[in-house]
N, C-alpha and C. Protein backbone atom coordinates (compact mmCIF):
# COMPACT_ATOMS: atom_id res chain seq x y z
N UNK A 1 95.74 128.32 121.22
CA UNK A 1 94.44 128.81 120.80
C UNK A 1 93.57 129.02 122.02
N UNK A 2 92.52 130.19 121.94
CA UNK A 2 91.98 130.33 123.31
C UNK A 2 90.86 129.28 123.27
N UNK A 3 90.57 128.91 124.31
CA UNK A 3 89.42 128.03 124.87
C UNK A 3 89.95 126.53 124.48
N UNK A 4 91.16 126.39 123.87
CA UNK A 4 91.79 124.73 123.22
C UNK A 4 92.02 124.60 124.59
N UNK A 5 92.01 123.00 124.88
CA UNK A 5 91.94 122.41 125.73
C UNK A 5 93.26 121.58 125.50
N UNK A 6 94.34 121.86 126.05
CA UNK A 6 95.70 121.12 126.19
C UNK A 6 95.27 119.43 125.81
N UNK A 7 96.48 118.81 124.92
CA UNK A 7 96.05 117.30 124.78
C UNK A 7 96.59 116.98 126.10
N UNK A 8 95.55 115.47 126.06
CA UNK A 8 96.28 114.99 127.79
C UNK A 8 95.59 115.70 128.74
N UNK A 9 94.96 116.92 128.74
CA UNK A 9 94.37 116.99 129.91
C UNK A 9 93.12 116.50 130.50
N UNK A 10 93.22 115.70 131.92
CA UNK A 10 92.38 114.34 132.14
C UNK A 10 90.95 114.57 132.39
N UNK A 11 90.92 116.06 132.42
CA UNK A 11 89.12 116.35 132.33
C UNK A 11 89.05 116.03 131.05
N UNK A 12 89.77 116.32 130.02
CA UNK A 12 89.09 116.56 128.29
C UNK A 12 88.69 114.70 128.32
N UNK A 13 89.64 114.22 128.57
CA UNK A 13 89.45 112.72 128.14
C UNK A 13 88.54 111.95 128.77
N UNK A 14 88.14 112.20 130.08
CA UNK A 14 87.38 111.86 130.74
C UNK A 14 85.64 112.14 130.19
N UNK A 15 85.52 113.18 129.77
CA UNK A 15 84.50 113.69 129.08
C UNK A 15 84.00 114.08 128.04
N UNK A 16 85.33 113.00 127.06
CA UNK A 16 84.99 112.91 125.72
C UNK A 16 85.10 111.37 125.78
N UNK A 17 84.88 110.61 126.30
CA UNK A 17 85.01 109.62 126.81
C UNK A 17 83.18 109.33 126.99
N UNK A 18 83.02 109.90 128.13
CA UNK A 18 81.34 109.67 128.93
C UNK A 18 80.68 110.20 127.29
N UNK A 19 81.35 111.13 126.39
CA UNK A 19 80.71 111.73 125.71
C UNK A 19 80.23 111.12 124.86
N UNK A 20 81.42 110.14 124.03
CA UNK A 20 81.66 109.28 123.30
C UNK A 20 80.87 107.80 123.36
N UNK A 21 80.72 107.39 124.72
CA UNK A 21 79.92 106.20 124.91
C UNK A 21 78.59 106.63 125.39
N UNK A 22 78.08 108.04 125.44
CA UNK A 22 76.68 108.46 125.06
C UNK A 22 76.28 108.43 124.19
N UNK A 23 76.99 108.45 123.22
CA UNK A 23 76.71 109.30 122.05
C UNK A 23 77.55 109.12 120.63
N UNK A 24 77.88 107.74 120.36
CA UNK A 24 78.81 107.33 119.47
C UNK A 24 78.89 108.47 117.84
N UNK A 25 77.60 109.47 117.81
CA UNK A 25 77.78 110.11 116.55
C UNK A 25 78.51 110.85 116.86
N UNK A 26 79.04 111.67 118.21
CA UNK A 26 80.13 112.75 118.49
C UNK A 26 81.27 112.57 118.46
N UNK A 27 81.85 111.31 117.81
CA UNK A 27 83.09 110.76 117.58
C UNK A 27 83.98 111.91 116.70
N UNK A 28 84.91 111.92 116.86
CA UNK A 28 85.18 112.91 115.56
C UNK A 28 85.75 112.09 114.56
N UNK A 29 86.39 111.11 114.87
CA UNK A 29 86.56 109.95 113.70
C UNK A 29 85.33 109.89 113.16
N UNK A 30 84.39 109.92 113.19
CA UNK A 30 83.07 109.01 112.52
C UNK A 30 82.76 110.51 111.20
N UNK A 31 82.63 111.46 112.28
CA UNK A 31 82.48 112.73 110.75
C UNK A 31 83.87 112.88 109.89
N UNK A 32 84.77 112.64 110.17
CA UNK A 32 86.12 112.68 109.57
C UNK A 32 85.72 111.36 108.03
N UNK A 33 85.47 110.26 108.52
CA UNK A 33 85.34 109.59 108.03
C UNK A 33 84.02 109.44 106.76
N UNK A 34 82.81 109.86 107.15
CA UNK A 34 81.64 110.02 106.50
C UNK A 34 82.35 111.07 105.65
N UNK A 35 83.26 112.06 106.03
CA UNK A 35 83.43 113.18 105.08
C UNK A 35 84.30 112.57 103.80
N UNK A 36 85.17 112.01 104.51
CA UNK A 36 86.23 111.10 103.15
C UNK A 36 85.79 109.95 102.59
N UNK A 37 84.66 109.38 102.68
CA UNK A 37 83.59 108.47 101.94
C UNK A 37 82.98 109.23 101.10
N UNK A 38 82.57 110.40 101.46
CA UNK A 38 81.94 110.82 100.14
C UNK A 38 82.61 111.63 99.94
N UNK A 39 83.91 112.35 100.02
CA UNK A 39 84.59 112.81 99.01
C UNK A 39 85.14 111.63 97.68
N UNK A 40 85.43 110.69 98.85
CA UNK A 40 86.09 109.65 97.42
C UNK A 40 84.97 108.83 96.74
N UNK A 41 83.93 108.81 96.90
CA UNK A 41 82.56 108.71 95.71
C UNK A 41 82.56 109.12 95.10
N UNK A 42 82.53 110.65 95.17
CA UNK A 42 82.42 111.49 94.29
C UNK A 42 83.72 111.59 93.32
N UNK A 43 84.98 111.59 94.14
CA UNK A 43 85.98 111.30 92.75
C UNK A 43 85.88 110.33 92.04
N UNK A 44 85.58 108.99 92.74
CA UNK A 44 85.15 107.69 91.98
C UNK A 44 84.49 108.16 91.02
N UNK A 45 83.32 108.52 90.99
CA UNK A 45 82.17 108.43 90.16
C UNK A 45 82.99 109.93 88.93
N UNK A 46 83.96 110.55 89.30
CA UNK A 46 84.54 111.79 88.02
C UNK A 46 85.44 110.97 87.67
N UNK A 47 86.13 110.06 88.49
CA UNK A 47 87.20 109.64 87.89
C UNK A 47 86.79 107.86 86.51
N UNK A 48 85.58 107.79 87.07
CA UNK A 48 84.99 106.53 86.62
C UNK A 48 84.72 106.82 84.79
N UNK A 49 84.75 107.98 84.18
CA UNK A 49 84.64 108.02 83.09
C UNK A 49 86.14 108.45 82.28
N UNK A 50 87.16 108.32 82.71
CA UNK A 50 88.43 108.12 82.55
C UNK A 50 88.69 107.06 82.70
N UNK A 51 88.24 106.13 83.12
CA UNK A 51 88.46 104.82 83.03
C UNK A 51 89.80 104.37 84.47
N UNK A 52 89.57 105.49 85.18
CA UNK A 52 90.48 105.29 86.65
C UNK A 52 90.16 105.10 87.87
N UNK A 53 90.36 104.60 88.41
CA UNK A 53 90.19 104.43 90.04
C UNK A 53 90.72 105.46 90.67
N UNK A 54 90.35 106.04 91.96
CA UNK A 54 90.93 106.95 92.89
C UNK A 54 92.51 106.45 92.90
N UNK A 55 92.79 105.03 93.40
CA UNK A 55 94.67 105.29 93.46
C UNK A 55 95.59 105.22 92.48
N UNK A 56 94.55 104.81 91.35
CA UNK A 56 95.18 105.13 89.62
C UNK A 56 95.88 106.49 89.90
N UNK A 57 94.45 107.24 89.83
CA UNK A 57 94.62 108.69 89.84
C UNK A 57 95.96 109.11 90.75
N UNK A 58 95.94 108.86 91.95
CA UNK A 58 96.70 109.44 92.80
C UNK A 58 98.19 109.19 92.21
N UNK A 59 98.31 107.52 92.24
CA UNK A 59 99.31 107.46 91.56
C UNK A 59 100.07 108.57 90.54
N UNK A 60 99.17 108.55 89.77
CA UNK A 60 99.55 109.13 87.99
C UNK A 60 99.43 110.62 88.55
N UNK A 61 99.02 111.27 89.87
CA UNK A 61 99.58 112.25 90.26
C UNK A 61 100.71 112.84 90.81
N UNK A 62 100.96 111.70 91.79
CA UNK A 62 102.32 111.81 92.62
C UNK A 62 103.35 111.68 91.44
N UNK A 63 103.08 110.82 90.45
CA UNK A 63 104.66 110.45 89.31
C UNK A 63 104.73 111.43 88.64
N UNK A 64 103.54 112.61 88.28
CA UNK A 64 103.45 113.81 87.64
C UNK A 64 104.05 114.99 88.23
N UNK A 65 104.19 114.51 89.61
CA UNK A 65 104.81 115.77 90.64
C UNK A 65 106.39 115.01 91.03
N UNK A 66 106.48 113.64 90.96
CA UNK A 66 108.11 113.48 91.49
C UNK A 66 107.95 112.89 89.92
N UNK A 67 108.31 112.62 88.86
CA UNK A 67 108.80 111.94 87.61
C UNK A 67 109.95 110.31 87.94
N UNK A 68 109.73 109.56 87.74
CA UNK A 68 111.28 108.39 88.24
C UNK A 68 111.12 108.18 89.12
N UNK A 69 110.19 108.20 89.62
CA UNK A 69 109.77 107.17 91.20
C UNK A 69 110.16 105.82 91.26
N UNK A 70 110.24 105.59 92.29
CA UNK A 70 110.25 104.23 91.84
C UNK A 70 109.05 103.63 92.47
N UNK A 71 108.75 102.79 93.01
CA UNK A 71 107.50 102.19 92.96
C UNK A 71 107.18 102.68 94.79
N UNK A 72 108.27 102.37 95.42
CA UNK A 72 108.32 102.36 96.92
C UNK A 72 107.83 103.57 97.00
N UNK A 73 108.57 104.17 96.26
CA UNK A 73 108.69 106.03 96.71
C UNK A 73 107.57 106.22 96.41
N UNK A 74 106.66 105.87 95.39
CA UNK A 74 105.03 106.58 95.37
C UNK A 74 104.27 105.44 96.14
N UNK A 75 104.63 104.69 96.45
CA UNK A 75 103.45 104.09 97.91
C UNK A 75 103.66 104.53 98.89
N UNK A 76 104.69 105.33 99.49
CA UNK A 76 104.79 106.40 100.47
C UNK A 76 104.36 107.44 100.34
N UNK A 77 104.53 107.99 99.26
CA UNK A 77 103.41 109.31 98.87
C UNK A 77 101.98 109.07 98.53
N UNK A 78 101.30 107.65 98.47
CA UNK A 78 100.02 107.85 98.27
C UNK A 78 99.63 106.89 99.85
N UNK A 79 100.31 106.58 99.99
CA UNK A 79 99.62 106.24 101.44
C UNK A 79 99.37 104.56 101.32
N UNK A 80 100.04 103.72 100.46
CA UNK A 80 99.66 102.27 100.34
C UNK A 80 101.08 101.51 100.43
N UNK A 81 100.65 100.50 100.49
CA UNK A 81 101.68 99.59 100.52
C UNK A 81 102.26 99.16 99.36
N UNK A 82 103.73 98.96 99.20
CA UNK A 82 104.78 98.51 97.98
C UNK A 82 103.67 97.46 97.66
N UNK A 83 103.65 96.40 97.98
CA UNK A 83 102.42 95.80 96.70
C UNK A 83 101.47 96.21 96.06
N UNK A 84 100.48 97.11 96.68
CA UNK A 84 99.43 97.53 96.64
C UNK A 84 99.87 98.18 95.20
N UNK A 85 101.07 99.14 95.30
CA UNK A 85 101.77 99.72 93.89
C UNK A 85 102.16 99.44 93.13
N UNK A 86 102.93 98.27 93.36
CA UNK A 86 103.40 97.42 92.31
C UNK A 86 102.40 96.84 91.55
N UNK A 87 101.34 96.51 92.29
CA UNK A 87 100.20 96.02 91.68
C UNK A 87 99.25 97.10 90.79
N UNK A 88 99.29 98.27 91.14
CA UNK A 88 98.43 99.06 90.64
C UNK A 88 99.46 99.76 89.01
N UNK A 89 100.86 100.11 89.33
CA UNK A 89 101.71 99.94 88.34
C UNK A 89 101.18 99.22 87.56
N UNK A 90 101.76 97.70 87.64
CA UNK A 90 101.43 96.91 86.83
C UNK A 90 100.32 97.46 85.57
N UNK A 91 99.30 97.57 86.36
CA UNK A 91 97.51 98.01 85.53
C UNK A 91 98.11 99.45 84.98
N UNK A 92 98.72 100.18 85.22
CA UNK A 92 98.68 101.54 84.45
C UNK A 92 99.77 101.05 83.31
N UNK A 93 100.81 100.20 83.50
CA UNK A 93 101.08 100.28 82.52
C UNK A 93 101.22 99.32 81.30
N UNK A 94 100.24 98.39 81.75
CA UNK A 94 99.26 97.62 80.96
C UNK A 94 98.03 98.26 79.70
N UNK A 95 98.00 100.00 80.47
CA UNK A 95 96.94 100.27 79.67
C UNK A 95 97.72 101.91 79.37
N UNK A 96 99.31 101.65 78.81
CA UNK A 96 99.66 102.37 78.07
C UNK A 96 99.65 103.88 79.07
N UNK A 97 99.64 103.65 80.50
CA UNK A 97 99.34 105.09 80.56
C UNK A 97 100.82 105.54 81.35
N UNK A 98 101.55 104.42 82.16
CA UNK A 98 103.29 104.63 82.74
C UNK A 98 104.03 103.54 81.81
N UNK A 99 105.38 104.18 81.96
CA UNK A 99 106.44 103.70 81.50
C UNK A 99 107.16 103.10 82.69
N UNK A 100 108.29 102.00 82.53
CA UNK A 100 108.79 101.69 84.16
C UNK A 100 110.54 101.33 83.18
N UNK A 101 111.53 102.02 83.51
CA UNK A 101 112.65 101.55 83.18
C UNK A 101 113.59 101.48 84.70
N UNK A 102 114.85 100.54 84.31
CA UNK A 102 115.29 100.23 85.28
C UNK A 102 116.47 101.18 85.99
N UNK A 103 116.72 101.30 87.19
CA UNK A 103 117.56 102.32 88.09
C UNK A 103 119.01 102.05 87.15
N UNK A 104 119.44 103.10 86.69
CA UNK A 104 121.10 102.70 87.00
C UNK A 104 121.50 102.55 88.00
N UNK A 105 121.39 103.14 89.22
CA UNK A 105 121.78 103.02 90.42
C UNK A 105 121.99 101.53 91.43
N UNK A 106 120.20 101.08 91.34
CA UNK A 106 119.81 99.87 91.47
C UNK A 106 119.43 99.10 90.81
N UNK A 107 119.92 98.05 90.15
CA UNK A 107 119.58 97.23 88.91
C UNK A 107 118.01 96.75 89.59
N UNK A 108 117.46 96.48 90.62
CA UNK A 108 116.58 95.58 90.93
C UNK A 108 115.69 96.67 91.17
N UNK A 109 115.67 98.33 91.31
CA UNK A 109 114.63 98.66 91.31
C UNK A 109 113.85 99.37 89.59
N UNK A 110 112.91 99.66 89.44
CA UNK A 110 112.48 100.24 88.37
C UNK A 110 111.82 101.51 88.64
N UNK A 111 112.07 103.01 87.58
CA UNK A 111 111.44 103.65 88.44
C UNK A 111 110.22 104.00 86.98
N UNK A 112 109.22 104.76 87.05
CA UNK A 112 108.19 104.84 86.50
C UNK A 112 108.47 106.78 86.35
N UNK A 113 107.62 106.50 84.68
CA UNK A 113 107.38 107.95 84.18
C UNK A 113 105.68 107.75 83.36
N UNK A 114 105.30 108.62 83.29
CA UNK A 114 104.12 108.69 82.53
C UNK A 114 104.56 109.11 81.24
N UNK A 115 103.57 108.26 80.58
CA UNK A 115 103.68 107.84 79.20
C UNK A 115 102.76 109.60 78.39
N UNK A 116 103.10 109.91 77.59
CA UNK A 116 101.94 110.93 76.72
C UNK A 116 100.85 110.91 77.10
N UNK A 117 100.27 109.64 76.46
CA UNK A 117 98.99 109.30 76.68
C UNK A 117 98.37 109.55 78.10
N UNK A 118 99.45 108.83 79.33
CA UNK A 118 99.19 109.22 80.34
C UNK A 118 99.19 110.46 81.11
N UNK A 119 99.41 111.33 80.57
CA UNK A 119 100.05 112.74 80.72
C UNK A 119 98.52 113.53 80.48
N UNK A 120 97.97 113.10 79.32
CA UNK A 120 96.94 113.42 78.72
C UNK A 120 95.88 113.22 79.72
N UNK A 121 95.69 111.78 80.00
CA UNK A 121 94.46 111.23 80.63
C UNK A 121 94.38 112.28 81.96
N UNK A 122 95.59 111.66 82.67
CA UNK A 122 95.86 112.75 84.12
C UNK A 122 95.22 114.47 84.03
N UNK A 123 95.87 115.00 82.51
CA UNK A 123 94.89 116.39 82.91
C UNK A 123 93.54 116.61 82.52
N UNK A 124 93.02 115.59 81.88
CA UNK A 124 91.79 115.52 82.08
C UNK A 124 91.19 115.02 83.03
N UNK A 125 91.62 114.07 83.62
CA UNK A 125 91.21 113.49 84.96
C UNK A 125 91.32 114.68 86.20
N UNK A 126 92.69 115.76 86.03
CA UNK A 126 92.42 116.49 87.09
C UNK A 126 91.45 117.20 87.08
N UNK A 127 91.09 117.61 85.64
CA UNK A 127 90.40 118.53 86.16
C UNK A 127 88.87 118.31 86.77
N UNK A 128 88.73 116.84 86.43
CA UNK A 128 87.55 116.56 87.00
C UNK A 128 87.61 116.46 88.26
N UNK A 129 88.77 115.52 88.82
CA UNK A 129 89.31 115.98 90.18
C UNK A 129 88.73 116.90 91.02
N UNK A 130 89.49 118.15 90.31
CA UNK A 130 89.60 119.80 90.80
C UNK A 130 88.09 119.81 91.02
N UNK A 131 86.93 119.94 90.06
CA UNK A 131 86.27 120.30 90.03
C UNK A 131 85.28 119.78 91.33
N UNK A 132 85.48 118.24 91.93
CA UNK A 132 84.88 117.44 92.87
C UNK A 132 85.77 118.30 94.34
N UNK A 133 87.16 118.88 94.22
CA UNK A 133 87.79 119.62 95.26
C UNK A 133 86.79 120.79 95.73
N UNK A 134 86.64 121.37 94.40
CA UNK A 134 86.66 123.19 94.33
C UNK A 134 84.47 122.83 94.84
N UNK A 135 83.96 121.79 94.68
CA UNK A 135 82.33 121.63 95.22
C UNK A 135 83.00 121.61 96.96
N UNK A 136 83.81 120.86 97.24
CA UNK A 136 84.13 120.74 98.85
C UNK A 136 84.64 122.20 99.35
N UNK A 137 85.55 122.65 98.73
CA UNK A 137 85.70 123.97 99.07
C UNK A 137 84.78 125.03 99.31
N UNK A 138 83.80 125.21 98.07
CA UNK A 138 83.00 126.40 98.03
C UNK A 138 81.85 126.15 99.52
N UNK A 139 82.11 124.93 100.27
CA UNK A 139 81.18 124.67 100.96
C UNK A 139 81.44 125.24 102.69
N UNK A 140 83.16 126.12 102.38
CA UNK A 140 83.24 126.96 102.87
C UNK A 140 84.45 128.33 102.88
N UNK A 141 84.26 129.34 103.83
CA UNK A 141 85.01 130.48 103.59
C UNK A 141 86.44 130.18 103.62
N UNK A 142 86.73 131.25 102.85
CA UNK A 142 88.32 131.18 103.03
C UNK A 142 88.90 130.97 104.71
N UNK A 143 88.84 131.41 105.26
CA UNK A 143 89.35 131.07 106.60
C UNK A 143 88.70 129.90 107.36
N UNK A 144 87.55 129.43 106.87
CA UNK A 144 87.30 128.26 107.09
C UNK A 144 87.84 127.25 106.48
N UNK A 145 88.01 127.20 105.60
CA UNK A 145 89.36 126.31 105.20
C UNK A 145 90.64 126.13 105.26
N UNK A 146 90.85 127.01 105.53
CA UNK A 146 91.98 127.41 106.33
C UNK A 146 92.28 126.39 107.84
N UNK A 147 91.46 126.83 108.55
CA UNK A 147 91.30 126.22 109.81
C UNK A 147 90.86 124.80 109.43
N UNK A 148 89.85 124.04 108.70
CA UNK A 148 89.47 123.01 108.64
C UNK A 148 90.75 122.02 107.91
N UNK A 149 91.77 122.35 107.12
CA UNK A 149 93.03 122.08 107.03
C UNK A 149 94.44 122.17 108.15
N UNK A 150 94.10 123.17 109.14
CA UNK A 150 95.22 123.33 110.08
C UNK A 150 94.32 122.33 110.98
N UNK A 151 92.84 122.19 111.24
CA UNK A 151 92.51 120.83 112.50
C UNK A 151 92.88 119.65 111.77
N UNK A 152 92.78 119.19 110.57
CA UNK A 152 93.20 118.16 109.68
C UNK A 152 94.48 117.67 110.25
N UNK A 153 95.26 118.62 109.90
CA UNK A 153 96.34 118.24 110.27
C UNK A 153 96.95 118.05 111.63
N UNK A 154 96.12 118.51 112.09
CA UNK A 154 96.43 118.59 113.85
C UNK A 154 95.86 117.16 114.29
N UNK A 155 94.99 116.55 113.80
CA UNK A 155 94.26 115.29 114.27
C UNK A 155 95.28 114.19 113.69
N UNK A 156 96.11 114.80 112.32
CA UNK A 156 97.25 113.83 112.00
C UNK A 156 98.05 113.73 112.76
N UNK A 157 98.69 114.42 113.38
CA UNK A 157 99.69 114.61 114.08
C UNK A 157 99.38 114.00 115.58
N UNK A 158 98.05 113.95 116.00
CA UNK A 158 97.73 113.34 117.18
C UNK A 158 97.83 111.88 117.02
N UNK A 159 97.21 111.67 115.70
CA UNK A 159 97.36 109.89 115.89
C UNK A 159 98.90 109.17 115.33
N UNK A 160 99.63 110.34 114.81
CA UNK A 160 101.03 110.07 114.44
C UNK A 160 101.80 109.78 115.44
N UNK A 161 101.45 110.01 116.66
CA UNK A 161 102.78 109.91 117.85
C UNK A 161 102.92 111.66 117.81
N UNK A 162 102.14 112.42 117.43
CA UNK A 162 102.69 113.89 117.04
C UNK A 162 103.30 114.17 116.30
N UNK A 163 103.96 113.32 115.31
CA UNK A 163 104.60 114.11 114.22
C UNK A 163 103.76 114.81 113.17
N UNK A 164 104.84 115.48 112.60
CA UNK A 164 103.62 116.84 111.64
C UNK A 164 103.37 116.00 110.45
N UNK A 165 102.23 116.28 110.02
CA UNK A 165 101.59 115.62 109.01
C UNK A 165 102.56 115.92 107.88
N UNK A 166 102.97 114.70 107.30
CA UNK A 166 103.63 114.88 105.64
C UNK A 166 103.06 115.94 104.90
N UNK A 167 103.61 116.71 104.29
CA UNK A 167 103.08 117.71 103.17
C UNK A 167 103.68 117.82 102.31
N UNK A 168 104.07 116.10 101.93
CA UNK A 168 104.56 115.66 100.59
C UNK A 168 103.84 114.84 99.86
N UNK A 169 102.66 114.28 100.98
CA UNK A 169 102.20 113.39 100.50
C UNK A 169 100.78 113.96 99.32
N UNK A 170 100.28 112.75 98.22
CA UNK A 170 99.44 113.73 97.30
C UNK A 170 98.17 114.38 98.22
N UNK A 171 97.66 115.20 97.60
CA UNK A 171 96.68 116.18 98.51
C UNK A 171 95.29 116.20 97.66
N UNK A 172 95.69 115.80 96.63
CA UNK A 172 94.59 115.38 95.86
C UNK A 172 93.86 114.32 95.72
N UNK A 173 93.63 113.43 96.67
CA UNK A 173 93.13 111.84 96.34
C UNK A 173 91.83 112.28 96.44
C-alpha cells in the first residue's frame, strides 16, 4: 500500500512509541477497544430481551453454522475457553434451547445441536443482532468497510505472530 510503512521499520516504532507515551489516546488498541465495548452493549442490551447474553448468542450461532459440535470445537470458534463452553452449554441447555448427544466416535465427547425452540430464539435474536451490525455499518461507505475489515484483520495478524486471521471464526458477536 502506498505511504504503509513496512512492520518493523525502526523509525515507525520509535515514533509510535514517543507517540504513544505522549499521548496514550493515539493507541490504536484503545479505539479498537472503545469500539468493541460499545458494539457489545449494544448487542447486550438487543440481545437482553431474548433472554441471551452475547456468548449465548454466539454460541447458538456458530452450532447454527457447524450443527454437532462438540463443545471444544465451538470454544474455538467463539473465541473462549472449553470451560467457559461447557459452562455456557450447560445454561442453553438447561433452558431448552441445545440438545447435547454423545459422539459415536468418542464416547467421552458430546456434540450439541439446537433444539426448535432454539432455532427459533436464534432467528429472532439475529435479527436483532443484524440490525445492531447494519447501525455500525451504515456508519460507513462501502469501501470503507471494506478497508476497515482488511485493517481489522491486518492488526490480527500482527498480534498473531502474523498468521491470517481465522475466517471461521463467528463474525457476528
Amino acid at each position: 500500500m502506498e505511504g504503509a510503512t513496512p512492520v518493523g521499520d525502526p523509525g515507525l516504532s520509535l515514533g509510535a512509541e514517543a507517540s504513544f507515551l505522549a499521548d496514550p489516546e493515539s493507541r490504536p488498541g484503545l479505539a479498537i477497544k472503545r469500539a468493541e465495548q460499545a458494539l457489545m452493549r449494544e448487542k447486550a442490551e438487543a440481545l437482553r430481551a431474548f433472554g441471551l447474553t452475547v456468548p449465548q448468542y454466539a454460541a447458538m450461532l456458530a452450532l447454527s453454522q457447524v450443527p454437532g459440535s462438540s463443545g471444544a470445537q465451538l470454544a474455538r470458534r467463539c473465541n473462549v475457553t472449553p470451560q467457559s463452553m461447557a459452562s455456557l452449554l450447560a445454561t442453553l441447555e438447561s433452558k431448552a434451547l441445545v440438545s447435547r448427544v454423545g459422539s459415536s466416535v468418542h464416547g467421552k465427547v458430546s456434540l450439541a445441536h439446537l433444539t426448535d425452540t432454539g432455532n427459533e430464539l436464534l432467528a429472532a435474536a439475529d435479527r436483532a443482532a443484524i440490525a445492531v451490525e447494519r447501525r455500525l455499518a451504515d456508519a460507513f461507505t462501502s469501501a470503507e468497510l471494506s478497508s476497515l475489515r482488511s485493517l481489522l484483520m491486518r492488526a490480527t495478524a500482527a498480534l498473531s505472530g502474523g498468521a491470517p486471521a481465522d475466517t471461521a471464526m463467528v463474525t457476528e458477536l
